[in-house]
C-alpha atoms as a PDB file:
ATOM      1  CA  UNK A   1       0.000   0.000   0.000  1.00  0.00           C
ATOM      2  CA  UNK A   2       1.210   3.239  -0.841  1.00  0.00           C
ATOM      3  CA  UNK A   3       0.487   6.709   0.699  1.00  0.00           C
ATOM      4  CA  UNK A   4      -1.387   7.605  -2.398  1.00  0.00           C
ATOM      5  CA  UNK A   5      -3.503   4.796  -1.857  1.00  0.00           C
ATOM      6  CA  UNK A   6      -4.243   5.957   1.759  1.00  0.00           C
ATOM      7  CA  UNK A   7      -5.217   9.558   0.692  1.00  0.00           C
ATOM      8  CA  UNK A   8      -7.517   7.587  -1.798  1.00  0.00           C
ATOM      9  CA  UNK A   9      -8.833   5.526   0.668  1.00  0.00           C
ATOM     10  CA  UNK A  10      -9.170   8.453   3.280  1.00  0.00           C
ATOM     11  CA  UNK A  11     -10.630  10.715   0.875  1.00  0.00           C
ATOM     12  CA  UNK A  12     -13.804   7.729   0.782  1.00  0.00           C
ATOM     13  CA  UNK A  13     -14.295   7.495   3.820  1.00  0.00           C
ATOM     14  CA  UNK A  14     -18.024   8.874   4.655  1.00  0.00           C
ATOM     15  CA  UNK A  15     -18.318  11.459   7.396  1.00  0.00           C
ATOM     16  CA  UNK A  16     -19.082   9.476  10.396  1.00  0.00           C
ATOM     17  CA  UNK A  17     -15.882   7.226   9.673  1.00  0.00           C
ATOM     18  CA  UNK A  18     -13.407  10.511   9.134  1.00  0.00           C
ATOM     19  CA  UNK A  19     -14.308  11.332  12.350  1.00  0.00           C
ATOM     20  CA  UNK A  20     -13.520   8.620  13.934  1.00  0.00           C
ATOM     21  CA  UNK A  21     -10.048   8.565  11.673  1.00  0.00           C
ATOM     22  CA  UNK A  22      -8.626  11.916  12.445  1.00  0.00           C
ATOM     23  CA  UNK A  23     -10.050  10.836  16.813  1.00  0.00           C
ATOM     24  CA  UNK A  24      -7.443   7.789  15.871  1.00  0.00           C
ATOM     25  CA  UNK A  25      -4.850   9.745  13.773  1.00  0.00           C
ATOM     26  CA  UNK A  26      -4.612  12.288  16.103  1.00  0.00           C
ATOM     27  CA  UNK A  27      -4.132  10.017  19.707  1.00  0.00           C
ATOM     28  CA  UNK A  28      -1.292   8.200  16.879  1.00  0.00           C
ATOM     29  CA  UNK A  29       0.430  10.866  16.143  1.00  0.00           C
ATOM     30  CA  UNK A  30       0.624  12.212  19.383  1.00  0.00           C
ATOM     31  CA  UNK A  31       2.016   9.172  20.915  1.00  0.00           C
ATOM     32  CA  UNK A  32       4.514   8.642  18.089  1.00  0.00           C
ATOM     33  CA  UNK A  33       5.525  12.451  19.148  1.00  0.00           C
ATOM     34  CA  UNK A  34       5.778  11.772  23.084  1.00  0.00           C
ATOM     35  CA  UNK A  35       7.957   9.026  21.805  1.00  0.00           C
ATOM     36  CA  UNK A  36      10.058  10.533  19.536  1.00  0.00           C
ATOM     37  CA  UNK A  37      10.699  13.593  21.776  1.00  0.00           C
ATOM     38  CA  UNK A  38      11.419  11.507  24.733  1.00  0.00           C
ATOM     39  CA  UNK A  39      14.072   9.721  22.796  1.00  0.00           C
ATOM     40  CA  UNK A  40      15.378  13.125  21.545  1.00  0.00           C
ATOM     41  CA  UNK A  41      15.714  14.645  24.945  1.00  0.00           C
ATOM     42  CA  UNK A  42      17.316  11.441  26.692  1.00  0.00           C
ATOM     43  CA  UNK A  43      19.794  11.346  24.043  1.00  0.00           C
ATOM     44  CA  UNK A  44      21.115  15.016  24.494  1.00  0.00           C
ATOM     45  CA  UNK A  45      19.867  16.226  21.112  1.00  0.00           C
ATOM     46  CA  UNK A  46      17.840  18.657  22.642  1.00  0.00           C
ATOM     47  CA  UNK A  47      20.690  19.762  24.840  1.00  0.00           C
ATOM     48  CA  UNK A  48      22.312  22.968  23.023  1.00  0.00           C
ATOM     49  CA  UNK A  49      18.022  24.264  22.730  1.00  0.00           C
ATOM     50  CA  UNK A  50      17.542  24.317  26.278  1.00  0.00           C
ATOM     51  CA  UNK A  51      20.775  25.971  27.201  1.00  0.00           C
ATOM     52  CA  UNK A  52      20.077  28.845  24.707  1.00  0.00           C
ATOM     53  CA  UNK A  53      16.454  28.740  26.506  1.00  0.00           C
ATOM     54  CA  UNK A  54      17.903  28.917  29.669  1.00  0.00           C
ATOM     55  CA  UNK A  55      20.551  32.221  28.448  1.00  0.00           C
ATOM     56  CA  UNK A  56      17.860  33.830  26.764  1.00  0.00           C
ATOM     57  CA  UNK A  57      15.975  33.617  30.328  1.00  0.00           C
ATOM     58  CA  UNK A  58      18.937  34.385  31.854  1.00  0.00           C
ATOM     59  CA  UNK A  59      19.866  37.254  29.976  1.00  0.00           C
ATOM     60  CA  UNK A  60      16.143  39.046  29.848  1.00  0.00           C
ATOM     61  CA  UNK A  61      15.461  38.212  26.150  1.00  0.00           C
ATOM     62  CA  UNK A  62      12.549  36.493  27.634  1.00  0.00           C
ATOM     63  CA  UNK A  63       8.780  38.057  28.342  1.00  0.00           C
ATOM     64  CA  UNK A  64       5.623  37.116  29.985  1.00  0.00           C
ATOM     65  CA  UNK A  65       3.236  35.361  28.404  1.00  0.00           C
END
């Protein structure tokens, strides 16, 4: 199966069963983003972004949301 053949499949879906798709899609994707981020931020990747976070606090370049 390809990706085109998912859009076309997707794109049939009637209403009632796109909902329920993008309810599925969107729990999937988040959990495949948890995942990847955890994995990111265990193996330093994310390191050299949260020090420049942390100077830009540091330094005032920050403001209130």
């Amino acid at each position: 199966m390809t990706i085109r053949d998912i859009e076309r499949a997707v794109t049939k879906l009637p209403q009632q069963k796109l909902v329920a798709f993008r309810a599925w899609f969107y729990n999937f994707d988040a959990k495949a983003w948890d995942k990847q981020f955890k994995e990111d931020s265990s193996s330093g990747k994310l390191d050299k972004l949260a020090d420049r976070a942390i100077d830009d606090f540091n330094n005032g370049h920050c403001k209130e949301l």
